[in-house]
PDB file of N, CA and C in Angstrom:
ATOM      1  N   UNK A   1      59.327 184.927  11.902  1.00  0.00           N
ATOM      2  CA  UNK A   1      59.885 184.364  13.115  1.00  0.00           C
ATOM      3  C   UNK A   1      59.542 185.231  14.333  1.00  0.00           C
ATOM      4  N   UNK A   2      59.341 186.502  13.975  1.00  0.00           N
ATOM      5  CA  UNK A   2      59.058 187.526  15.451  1.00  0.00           C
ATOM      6  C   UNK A   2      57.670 187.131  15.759  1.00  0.00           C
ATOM      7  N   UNK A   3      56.583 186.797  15.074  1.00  0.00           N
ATOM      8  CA  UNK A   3      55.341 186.429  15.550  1.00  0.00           C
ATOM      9  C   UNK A   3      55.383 184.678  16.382  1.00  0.00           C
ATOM     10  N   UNK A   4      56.053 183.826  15.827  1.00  0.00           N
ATOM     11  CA  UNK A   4      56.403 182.745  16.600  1.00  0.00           C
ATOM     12  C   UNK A   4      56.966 183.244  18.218  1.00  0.00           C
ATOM     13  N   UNK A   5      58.107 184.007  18.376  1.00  0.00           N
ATOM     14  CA  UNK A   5      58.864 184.283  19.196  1.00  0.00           C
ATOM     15  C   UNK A   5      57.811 185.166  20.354  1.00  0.00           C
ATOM     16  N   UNK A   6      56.963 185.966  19.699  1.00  0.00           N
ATOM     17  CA  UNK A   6      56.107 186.992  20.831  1.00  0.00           C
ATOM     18  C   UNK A   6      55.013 185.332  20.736  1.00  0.00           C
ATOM     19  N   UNK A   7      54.421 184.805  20.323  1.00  0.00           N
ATOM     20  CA  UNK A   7      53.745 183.242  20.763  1.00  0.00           C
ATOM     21  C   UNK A   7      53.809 182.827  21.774  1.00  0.00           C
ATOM     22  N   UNK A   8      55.158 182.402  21.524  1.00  0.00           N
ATOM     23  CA  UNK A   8      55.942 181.760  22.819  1.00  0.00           C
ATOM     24  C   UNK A   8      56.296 182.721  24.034  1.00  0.00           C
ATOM     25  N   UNK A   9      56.577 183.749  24.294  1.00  0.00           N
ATOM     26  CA  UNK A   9      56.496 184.630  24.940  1.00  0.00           C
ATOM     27  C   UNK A   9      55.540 184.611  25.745  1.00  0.00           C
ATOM     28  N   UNK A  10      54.024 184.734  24.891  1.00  0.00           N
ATOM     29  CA  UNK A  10      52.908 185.177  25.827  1.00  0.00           C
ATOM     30  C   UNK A  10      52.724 183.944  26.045  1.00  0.00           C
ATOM     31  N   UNK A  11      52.751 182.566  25.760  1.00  0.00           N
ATOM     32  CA  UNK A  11      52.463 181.330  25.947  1.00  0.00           C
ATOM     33  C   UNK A  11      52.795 181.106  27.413  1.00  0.00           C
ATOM     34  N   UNK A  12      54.445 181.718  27.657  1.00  0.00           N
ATOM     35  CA  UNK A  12      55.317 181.539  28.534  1.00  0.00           C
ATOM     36  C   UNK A  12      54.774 182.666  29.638  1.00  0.00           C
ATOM     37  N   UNK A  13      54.364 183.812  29.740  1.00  0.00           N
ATOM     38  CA  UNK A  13      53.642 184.292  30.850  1.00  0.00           C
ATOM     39  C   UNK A  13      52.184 184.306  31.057  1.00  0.00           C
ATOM     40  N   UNK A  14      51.617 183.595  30.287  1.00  0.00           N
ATOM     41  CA  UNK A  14      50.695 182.687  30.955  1.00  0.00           C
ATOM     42  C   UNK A  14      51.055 181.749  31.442  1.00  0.00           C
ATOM     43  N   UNK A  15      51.464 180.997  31.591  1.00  0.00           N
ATOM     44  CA  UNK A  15      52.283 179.894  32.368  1.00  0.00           C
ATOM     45  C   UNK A  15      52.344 180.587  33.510  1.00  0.00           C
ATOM     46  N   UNK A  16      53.193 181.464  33.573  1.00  0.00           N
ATOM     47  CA  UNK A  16      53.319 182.048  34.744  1.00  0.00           C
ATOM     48  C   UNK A  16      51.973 182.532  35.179  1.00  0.00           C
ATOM     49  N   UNK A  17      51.087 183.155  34.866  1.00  0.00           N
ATOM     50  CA  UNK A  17      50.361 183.416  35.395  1.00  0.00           C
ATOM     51  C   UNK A  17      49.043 182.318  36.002  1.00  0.00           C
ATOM     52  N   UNK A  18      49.560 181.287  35.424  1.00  0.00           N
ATOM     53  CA  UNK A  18      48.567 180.457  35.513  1.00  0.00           C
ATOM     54  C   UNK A  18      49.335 179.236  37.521  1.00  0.00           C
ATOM     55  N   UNK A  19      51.205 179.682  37.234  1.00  0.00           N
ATOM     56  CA  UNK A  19      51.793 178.470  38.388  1.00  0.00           C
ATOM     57  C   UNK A  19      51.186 180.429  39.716  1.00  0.00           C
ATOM     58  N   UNK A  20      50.954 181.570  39.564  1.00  0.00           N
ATOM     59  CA  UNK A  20      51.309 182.276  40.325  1.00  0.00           C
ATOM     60  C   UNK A  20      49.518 182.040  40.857  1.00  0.00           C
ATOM     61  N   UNK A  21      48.169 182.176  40.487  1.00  0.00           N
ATOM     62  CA  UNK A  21      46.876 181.260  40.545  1.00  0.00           C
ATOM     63  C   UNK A  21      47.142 179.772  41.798  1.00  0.00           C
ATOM     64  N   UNK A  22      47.558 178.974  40.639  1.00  0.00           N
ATOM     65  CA  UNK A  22      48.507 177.719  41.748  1.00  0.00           C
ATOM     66  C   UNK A  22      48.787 178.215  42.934  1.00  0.00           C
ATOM     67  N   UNK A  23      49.911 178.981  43.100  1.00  0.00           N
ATOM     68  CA  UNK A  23      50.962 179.088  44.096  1.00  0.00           C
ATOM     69  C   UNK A  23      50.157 179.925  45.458  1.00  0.00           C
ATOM     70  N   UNK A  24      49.408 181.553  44.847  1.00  0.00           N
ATOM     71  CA  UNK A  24      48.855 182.074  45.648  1.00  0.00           C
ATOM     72  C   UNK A  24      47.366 182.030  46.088  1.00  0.00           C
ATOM     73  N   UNK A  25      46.845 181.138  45.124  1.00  0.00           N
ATOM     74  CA  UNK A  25      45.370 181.361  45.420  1.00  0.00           C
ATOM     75  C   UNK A  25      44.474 179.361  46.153  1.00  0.00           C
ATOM     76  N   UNK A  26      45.468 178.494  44.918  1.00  0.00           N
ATOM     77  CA  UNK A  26      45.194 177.264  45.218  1.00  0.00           C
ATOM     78  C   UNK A  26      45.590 176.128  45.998  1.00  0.00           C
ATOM     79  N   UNK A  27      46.837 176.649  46.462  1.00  0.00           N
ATOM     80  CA  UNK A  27      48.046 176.035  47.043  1.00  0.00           C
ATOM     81  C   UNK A  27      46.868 174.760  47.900  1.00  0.00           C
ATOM     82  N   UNK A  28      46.499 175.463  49.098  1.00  0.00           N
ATOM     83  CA  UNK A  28      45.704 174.328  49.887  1.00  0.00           C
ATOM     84  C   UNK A  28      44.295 173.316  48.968  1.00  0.00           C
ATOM     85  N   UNK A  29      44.081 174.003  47.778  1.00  0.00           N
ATOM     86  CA  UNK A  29      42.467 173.290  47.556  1.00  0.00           C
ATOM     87  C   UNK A  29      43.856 172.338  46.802  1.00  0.00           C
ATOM     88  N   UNK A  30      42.272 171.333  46.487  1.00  0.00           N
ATOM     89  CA  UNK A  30      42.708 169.878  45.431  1.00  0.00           C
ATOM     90  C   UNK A  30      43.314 170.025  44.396  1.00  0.00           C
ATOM     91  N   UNK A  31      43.859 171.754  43.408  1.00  0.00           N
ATOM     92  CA  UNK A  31      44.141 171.844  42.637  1.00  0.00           C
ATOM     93  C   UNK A  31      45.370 171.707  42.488  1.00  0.00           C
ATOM     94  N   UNK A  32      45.700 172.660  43.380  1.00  0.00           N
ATOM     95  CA  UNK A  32      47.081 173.216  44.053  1.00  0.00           C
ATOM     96  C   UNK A  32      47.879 171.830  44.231  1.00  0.00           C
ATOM     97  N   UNK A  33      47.206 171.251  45.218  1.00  0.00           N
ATOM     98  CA  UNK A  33      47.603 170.274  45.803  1.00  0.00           C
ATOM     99  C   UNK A  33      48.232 168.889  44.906  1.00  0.00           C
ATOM    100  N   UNK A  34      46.873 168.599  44.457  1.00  0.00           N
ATOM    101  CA  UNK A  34      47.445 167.873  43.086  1.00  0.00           C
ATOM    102  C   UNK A  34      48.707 168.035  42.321  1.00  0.00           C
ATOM    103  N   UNK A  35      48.608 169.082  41.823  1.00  0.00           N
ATOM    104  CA  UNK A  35      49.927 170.052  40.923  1.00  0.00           C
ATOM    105  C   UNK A  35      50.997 169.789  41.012  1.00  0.00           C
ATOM    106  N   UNK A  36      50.866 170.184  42.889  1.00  0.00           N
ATOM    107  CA  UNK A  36      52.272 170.038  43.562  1.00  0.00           C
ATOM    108  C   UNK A  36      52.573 168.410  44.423  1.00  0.00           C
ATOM    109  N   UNK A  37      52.000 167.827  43.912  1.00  0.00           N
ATOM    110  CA  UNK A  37      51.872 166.650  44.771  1.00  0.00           C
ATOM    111  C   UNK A  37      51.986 166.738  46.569  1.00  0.00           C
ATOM    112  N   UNK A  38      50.871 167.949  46.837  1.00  0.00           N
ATOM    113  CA  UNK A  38      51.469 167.899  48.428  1.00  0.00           C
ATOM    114  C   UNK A  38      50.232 167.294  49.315  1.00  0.00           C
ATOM    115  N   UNK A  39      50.925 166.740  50.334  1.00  0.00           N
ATOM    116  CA  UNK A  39      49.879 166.693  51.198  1.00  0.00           C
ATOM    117  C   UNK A  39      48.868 168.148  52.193  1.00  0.00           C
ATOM    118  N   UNK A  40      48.208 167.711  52.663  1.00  0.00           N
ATOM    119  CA  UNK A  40      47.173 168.649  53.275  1.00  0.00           C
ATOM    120  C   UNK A  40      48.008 169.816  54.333  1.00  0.00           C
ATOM    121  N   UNK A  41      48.600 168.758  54.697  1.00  0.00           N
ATOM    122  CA  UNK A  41      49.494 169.227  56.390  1.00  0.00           C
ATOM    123  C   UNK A  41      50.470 170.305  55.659  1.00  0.00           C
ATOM    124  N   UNK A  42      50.919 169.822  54.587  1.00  0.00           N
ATOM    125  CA  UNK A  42      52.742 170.719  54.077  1.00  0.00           C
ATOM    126  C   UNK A  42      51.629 171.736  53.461  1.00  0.00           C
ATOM    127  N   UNK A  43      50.632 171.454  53.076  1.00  0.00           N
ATOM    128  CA  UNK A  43      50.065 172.524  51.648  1.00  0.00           C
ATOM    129  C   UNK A  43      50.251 173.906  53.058  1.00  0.00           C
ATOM    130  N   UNK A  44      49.128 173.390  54.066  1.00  0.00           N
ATOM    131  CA  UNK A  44      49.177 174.178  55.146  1.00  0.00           C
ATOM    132  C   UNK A  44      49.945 175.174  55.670  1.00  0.00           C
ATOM    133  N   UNK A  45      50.999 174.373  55.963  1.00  0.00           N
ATOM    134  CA  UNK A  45      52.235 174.464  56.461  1.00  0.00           C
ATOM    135  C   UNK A  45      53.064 175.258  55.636  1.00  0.00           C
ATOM    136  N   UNK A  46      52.658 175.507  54.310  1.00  0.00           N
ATOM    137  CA  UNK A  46      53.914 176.375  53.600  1.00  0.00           C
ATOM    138  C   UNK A  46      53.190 177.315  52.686  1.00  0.00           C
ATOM    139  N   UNK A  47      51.834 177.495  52.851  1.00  0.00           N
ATOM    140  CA  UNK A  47      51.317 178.649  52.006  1.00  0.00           C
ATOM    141  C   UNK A  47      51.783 180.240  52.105  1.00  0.00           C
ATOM    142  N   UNK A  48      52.701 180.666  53.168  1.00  0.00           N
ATOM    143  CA  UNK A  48      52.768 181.224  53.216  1.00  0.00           C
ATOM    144  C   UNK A  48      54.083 181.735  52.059  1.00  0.00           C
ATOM    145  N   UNK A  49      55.034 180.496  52.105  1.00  0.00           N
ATOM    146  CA  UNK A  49      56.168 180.837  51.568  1.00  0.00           C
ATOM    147  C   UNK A  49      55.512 180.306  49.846  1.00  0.00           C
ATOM    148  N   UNK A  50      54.362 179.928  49.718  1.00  0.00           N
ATOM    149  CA  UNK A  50      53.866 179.154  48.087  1.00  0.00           C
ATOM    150  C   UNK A  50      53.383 181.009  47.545  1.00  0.00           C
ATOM    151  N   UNK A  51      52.845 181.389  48.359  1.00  0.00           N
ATOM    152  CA  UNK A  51      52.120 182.628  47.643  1.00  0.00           C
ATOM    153  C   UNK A  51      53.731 183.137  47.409  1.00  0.00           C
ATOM    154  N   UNK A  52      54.660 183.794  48.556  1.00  0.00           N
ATOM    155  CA  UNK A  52      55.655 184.182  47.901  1.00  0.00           C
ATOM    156  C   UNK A  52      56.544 183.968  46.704  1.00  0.00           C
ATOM    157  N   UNK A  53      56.396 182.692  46.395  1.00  0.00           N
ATOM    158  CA  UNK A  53      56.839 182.057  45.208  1.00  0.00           C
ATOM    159  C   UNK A  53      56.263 182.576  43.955  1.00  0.00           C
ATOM    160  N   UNK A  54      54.583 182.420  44.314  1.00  0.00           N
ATOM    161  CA  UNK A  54      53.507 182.507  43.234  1.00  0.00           C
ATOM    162  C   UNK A  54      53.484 183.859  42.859  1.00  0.00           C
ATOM    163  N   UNK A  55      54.106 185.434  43.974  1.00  0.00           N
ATOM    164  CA  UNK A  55      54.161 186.758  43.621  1.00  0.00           C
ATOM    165  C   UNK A  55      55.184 186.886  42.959  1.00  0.00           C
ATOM    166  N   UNK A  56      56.582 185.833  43.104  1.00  0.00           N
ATOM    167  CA  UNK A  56      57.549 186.160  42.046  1.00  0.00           C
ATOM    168  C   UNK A  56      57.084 185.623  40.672  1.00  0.00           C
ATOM    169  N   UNK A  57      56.488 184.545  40.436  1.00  0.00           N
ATOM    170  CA  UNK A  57      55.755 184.644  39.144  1.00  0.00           C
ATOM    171  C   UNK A  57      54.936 185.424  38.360  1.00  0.00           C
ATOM    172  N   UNK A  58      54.300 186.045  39.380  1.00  0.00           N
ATOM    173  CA  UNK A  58      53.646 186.716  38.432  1.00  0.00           C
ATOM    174  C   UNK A  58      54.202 188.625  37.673  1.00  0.00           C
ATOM    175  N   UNK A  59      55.571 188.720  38.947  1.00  0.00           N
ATOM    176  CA  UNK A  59      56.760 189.619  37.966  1.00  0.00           C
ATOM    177  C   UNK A  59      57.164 189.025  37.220  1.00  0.00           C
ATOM    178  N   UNK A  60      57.425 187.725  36.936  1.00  0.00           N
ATOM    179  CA  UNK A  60      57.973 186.978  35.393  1.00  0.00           C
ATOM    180  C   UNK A  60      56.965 187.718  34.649  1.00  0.00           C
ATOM    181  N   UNK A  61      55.848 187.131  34.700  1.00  0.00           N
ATOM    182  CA  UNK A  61      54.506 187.091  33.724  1.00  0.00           C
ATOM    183  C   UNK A  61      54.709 188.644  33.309  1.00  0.00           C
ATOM    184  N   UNK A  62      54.796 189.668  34.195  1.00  0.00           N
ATOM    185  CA  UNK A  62      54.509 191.252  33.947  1.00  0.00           C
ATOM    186  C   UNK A  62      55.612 191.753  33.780  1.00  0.00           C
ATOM    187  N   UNK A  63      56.759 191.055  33.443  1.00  0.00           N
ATOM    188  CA  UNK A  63      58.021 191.725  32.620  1.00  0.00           C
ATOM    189  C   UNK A  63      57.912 191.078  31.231  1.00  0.00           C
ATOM    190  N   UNK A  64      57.498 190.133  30.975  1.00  0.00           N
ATOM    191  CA  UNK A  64      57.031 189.414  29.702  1.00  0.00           C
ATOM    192  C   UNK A  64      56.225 190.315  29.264  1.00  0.00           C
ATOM    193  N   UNK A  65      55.049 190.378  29.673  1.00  0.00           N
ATOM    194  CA  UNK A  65      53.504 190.817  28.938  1.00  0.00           C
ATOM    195  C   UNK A  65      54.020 192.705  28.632  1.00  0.00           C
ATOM    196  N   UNK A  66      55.011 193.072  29.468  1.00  0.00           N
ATOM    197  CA  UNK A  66      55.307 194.411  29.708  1.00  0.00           C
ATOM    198  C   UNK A  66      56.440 194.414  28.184  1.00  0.00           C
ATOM    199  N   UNK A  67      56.965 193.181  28.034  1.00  0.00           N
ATOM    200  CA  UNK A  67      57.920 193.491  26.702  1.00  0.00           C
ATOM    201  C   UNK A  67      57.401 192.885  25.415  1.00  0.00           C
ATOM    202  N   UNK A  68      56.112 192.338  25.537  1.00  0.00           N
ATOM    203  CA  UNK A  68      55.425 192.161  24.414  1.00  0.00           C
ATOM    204  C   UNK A  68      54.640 193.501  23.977  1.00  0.00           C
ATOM    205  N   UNK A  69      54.477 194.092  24.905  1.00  0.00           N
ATOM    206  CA  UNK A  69      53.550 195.727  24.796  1.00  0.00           C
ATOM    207  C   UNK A  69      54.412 196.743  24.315  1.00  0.00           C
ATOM    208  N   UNK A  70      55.319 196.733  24.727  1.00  0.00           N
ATOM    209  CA  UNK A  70      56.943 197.210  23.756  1.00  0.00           C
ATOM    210  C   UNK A  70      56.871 197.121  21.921  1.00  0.00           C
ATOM    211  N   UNK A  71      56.143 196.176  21.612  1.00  0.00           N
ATOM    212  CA  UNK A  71      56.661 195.664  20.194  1.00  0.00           C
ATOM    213  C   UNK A  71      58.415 195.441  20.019  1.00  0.00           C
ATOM    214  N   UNK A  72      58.726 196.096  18.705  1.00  0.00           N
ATOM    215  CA  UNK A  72      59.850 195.356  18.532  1.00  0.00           C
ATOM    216  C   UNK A  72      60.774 196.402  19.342  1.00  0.00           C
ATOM    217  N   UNK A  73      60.816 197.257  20.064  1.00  0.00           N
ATOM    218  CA  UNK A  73      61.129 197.827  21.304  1.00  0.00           C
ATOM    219  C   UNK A  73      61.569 197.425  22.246  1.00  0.00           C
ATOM    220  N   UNK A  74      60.605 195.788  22.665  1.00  0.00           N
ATOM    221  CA  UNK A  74      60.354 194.969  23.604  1.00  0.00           C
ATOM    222  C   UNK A  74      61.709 193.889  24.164  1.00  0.00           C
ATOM    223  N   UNK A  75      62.442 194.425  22.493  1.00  0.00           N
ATOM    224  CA  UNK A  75      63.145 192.653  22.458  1.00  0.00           C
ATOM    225  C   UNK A  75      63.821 192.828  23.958  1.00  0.00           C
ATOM    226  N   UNK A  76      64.860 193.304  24.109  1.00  0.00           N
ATOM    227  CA  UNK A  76      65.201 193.340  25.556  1.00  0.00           C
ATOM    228  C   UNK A  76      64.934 193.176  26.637  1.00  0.00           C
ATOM    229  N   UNK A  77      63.670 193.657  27.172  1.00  0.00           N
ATOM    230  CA  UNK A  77      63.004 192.984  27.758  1.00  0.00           C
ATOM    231  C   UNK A  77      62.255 191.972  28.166  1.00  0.00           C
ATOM    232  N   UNK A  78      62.197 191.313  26.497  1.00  0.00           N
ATOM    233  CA  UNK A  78      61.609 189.759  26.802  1.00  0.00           C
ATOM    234  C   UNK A  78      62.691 189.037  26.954  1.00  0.00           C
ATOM    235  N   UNK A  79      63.723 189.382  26.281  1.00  0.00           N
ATOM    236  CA  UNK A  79      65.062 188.359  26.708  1.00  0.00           C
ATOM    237  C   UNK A  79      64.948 188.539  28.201  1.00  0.00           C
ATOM    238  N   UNK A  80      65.577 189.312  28.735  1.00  0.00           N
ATOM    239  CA  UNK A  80      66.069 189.667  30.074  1.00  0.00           C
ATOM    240  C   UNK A  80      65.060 188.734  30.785  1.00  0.00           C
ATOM    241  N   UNK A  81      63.525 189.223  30.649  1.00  0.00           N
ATOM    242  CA  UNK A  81      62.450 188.088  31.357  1.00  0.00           C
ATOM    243  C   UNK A  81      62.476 186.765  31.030  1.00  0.00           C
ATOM    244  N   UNK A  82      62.998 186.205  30.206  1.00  0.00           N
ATOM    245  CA  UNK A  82      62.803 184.517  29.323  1.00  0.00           C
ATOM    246  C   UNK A  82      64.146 184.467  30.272  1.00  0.00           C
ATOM    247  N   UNK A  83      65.330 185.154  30.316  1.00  0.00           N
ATOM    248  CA  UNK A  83      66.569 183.930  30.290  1.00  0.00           C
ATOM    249  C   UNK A  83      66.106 183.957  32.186  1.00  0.00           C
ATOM    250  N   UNK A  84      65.612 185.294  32.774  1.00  0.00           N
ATOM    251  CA  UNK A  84      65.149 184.799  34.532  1.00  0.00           C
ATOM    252  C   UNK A  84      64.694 183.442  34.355  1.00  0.00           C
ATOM    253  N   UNK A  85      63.310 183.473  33.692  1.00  0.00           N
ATOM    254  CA  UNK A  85      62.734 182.047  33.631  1.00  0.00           C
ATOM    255  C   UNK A  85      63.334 181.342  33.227  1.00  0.00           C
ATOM    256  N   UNK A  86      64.336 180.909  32.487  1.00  0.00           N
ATOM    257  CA  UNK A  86      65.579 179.606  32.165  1.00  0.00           C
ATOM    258  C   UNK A  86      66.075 179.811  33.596  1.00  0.00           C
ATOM    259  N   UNK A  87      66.603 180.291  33.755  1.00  0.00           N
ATOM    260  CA  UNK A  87      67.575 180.474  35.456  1.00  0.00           C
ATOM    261  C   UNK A  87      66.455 179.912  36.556  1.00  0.00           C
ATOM    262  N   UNK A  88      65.667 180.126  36.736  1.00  0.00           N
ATOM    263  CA  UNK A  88      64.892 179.546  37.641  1.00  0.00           C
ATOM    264  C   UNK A  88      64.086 178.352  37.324  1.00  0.00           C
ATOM    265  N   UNK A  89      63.952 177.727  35.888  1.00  0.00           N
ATOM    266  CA  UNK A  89      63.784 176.456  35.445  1.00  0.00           C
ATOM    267  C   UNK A  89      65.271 175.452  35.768  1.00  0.00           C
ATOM    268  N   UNK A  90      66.004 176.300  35.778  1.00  0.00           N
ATOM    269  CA  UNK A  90      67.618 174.961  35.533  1.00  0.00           C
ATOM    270  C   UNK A  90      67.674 175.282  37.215  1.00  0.00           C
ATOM    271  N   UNK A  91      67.527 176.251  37.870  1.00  0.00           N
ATOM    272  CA  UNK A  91      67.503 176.255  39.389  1.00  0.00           C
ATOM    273  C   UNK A  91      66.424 174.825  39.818  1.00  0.00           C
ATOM    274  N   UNK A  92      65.273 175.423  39.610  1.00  0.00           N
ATOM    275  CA  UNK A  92      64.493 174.319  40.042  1.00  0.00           C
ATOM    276  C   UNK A  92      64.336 173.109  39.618  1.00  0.00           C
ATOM    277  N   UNK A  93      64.959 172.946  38.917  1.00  0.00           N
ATOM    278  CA  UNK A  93      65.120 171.257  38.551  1.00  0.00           C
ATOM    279  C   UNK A  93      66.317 170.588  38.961  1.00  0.00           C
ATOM    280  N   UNK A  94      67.431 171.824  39.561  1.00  0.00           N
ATOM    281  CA  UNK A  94      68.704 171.296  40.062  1.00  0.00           C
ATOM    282  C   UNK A  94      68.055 170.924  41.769  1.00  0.00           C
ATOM    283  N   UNK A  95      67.168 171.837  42.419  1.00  0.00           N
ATOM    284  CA  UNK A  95      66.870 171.356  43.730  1.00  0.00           C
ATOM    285  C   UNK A  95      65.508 171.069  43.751  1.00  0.00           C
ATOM    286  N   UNK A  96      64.759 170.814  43.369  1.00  0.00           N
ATOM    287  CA  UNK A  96      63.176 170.796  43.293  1.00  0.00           C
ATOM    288  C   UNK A  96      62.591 169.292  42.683  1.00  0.00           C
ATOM    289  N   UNK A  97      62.146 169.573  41.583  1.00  0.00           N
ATOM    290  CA  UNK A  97      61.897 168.830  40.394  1.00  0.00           C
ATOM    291  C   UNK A  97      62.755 168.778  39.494  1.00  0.00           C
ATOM    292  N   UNK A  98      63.196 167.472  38.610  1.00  0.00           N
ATOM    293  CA  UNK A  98      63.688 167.658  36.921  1.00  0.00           C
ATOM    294  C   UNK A  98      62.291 168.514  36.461  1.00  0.00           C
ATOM    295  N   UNK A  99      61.327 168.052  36.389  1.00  0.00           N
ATOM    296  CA  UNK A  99      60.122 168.345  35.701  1.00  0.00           C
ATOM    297  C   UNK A  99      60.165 170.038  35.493  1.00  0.00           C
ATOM    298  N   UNK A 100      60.589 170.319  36.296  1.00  0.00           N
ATOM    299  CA  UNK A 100      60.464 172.059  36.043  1.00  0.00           C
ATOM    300  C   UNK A 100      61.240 172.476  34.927  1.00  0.00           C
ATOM    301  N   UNK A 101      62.851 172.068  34.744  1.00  0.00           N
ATOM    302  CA  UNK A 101      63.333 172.144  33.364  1.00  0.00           C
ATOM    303  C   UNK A 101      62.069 172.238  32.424  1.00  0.00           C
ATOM    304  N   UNK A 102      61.810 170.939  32.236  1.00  0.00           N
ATOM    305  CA  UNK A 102      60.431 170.837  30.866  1.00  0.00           C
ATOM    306  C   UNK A 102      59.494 172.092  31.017  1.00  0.00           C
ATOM    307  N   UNK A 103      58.745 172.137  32.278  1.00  0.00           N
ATOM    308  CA  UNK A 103      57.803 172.945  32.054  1.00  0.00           C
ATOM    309  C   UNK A 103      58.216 174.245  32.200  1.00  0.00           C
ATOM    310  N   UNK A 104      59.389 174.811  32.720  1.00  0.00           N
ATOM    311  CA  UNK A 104      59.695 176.564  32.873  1.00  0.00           C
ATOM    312  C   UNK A 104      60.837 176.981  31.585  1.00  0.00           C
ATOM    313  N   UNK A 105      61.882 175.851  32.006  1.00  0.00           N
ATOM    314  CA  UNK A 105      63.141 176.324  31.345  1.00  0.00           C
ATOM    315  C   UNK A 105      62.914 175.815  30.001  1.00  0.00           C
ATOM    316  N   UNK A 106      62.647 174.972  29.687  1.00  0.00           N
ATOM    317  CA  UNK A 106      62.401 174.658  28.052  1.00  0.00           C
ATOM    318  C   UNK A 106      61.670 175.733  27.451  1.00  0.00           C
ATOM    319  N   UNK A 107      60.608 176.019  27.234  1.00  0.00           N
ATOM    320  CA  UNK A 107      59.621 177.099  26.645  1.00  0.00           C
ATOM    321  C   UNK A 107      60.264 178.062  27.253  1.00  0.00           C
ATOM    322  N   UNK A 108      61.065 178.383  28.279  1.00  0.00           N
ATOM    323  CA  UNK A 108      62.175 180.134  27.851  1.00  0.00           C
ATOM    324  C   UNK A 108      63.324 179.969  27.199  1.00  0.00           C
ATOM    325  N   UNK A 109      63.918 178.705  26.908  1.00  0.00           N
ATOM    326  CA  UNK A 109      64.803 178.968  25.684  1.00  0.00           C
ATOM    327  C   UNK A 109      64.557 178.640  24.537  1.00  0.00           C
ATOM    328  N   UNK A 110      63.463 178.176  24.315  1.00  0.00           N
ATOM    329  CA  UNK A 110      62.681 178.198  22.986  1.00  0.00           C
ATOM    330  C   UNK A 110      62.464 179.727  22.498  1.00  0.00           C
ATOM    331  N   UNK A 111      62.174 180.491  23.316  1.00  0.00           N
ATOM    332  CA  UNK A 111      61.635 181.614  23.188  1.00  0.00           C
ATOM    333  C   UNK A 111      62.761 182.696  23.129  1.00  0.00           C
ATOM    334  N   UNK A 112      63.724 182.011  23.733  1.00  0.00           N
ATOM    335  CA  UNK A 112      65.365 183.283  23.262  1.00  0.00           C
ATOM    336  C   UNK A 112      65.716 182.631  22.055  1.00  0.00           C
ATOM    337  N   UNK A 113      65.528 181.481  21.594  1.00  0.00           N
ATOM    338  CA  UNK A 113      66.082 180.864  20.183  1.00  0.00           C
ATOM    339  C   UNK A 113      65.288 181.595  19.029  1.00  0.00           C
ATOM    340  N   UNK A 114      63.847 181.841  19.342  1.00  0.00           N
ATOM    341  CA  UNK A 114      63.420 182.269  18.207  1.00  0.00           C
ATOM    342  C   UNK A 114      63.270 183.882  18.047  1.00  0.00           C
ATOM    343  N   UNK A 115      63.702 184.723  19.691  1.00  0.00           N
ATOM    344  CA  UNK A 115      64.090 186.074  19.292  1.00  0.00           C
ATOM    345  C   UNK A 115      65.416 186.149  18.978  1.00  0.00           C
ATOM    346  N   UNK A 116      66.313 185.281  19.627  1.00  0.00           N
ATOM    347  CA  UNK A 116      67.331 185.437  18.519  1.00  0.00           C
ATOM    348  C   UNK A 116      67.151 185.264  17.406  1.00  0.00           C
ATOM    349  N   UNK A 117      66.643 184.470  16.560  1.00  0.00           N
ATOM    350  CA  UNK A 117      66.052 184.276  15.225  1.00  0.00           C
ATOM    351  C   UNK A 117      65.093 185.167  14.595  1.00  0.00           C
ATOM    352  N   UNK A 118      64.462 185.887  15.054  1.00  0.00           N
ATOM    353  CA  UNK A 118      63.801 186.861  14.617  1.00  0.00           C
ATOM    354  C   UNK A 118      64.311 188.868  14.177  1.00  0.00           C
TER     355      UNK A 118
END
């Protein structure tokens, strides 16, 4: 179960590393844009506050990847990083998107279920 649980873990800060890409690097191109369903004008208009978003992701990602490098040392630290990412999945789907639940907060409590289980 601990090899499932570090899986999901690194699964889960790639994710992050992949919305913090999004947030700080793509926000304005077609990628970004797409992603986020924004138009040209808002992509514009809010890159400044998207990269800030996209730099707090990628401390998710590097408190994750930092408690997988831990080994079983780590557990604490991947909790502590997974339940942020639940908190800011059930945040952002309370004002944002539902969709963020699915894609943030689901796969971080998958990932405290199976270090608890492990």
């Amino acid at each position: 179960m601990s090899l499932a649980a570090d899986i999901v873990v690194a699964l889960v800060a790639l994710l992050h590393v992949y919305i913090l890409v999004l947030e700080m690097f793509l926000w304005e191109r077609p990628a970004g844009r797409k992603a986020f369903n924004l138009t040209p004008e808002f992509a514009q208009a809010t890159r400044t506050l998207a990269a800030n978003q996209g730099l707090y992701n990628g401390f998710l990602a590097a408190g994750l990847f930092w408690g997988l490098s831990l080994g079983t040392a780590g557990i604490g630290v991947k909790v502590f990083f997974l339940a942020c990412v639940l908190v800011a999945g059930v945040y952002g789907a309370a004002t944002a998107s539902r969709k963020i639940l699915f894609i943030q907060g689901l796969p971080a409590a998958l990932g405290l279920v199976l270090l608890a289980l492990a």
